[in-house]
C-alpha atoms as a PDB file:
ATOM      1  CA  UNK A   1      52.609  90.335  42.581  1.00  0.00           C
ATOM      2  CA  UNK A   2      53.991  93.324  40.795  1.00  0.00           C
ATOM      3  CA  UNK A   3      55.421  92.903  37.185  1.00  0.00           C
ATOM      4  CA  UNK A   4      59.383  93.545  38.603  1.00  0.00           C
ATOM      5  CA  UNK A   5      58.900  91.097  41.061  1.00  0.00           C
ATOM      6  CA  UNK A   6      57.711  88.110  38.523  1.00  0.00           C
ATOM      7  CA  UNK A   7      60.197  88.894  36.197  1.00  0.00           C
ATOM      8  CA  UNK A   8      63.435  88.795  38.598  1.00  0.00           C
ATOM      9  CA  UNK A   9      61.842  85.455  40.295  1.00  0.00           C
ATOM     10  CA  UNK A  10      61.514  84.349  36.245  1.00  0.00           C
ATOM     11  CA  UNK A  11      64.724  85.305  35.797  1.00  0.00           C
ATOM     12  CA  UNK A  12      66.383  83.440  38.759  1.00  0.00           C
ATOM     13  CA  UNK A  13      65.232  80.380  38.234  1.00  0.00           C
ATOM     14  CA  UNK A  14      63.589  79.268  34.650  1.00  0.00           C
ATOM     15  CA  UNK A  15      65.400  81.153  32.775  1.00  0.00           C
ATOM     16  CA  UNK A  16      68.613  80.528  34.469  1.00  0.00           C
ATOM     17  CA  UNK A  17      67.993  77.190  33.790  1.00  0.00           C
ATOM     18  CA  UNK A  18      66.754  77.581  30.037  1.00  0.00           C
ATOM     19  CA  UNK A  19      70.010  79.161  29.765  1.00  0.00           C
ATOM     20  CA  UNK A  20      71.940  76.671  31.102  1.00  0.00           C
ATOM     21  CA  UNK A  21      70.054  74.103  29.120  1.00  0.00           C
ATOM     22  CA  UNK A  22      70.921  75.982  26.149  1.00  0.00           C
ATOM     23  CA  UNK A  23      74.519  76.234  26.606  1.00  0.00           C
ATOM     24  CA  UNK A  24      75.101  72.907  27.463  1.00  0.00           C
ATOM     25  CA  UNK A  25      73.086  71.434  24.081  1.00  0.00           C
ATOM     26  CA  UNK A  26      75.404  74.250  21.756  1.00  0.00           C
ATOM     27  CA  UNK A  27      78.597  72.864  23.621  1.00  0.00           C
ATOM     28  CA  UNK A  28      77.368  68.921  23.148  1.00  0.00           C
ATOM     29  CA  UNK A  29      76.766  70.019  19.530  1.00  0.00           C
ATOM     30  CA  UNK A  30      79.947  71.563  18.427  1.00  0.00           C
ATOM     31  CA  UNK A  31      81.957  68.677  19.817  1.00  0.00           C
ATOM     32  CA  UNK A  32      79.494  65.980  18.509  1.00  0.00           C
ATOM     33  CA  UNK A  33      81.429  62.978  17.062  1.00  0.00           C
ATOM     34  CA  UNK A  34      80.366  63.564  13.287  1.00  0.00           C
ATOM     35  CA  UNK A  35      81.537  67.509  13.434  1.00  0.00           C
ATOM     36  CA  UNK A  36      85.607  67.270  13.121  1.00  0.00           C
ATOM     37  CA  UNK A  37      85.203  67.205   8.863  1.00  0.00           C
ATOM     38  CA  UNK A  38      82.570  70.600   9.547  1.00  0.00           C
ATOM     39  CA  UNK A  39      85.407  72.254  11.808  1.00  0.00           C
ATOM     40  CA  UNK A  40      88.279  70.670   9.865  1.00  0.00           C
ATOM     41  CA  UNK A  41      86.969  72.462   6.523  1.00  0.00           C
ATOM     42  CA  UNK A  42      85.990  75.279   8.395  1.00  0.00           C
ATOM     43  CA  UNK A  43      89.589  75.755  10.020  1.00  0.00           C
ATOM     44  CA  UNK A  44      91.597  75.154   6.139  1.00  0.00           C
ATOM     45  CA  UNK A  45      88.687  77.220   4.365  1.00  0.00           C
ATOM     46  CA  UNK A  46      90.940  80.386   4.127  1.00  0.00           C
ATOM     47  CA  UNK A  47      93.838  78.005   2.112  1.00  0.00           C
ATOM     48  CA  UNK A  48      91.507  76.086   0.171  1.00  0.00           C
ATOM     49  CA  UNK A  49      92.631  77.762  -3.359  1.00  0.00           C
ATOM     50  CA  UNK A  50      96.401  78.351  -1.781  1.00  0.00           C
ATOM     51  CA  UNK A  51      98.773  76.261  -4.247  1.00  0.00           C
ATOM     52  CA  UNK A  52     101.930  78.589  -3.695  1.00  0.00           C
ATOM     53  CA  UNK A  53     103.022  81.680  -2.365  1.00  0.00           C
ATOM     54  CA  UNK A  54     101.758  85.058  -3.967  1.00  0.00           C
ATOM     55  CA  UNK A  55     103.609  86.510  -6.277  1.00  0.00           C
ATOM     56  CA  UNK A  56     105.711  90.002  -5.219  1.00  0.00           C
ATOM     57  CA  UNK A  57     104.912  91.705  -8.683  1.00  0.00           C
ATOM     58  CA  UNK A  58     104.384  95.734  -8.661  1.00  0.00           C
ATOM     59  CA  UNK A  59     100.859  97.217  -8.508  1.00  0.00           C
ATOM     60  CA  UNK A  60     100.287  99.013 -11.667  1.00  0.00           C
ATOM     61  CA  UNK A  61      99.727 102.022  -9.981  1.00  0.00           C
ATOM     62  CA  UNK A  62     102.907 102.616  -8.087  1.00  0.00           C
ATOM     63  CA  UNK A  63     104.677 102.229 -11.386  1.00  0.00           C
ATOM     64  CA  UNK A  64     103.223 104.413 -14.023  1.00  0.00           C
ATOM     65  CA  UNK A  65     105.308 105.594 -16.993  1.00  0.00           C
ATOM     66  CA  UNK A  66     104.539 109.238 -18.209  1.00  0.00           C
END
């Protein structure tokens, strides 16, 4: 058997299924029952130091004074 022809019958059926092994254990992993607090602080991380709006104050250097 040549080396194309063991690698596309590899490739059609182990790996396929390696594959699909694969992406079924990441999909029953992310939607575990003890991962909503992981996704939960992952989803608010961007407003964790947010306490009000920012502030519309002038860059110094738009506004320099000769």
């Amino acid at each position: 058997m040549e080396t194309y022809s063991f690698l596309r019958e590899f490739a059609d059926s182990w790996m396929l299924v390696a594959m699909t092994v694969f992406f079924v254990g990441i999909i029953f992993w992310a939607f575990r029952p003890g991962s909503r607090k992981t996704h939960e602080v992952a989803a608010t991380a961007i407003f964790r130091n947010v306490d009000r709006p920012a502030q519309d104050t002038p860059s110094p250097s738009k506004h320099k004074e000769a």
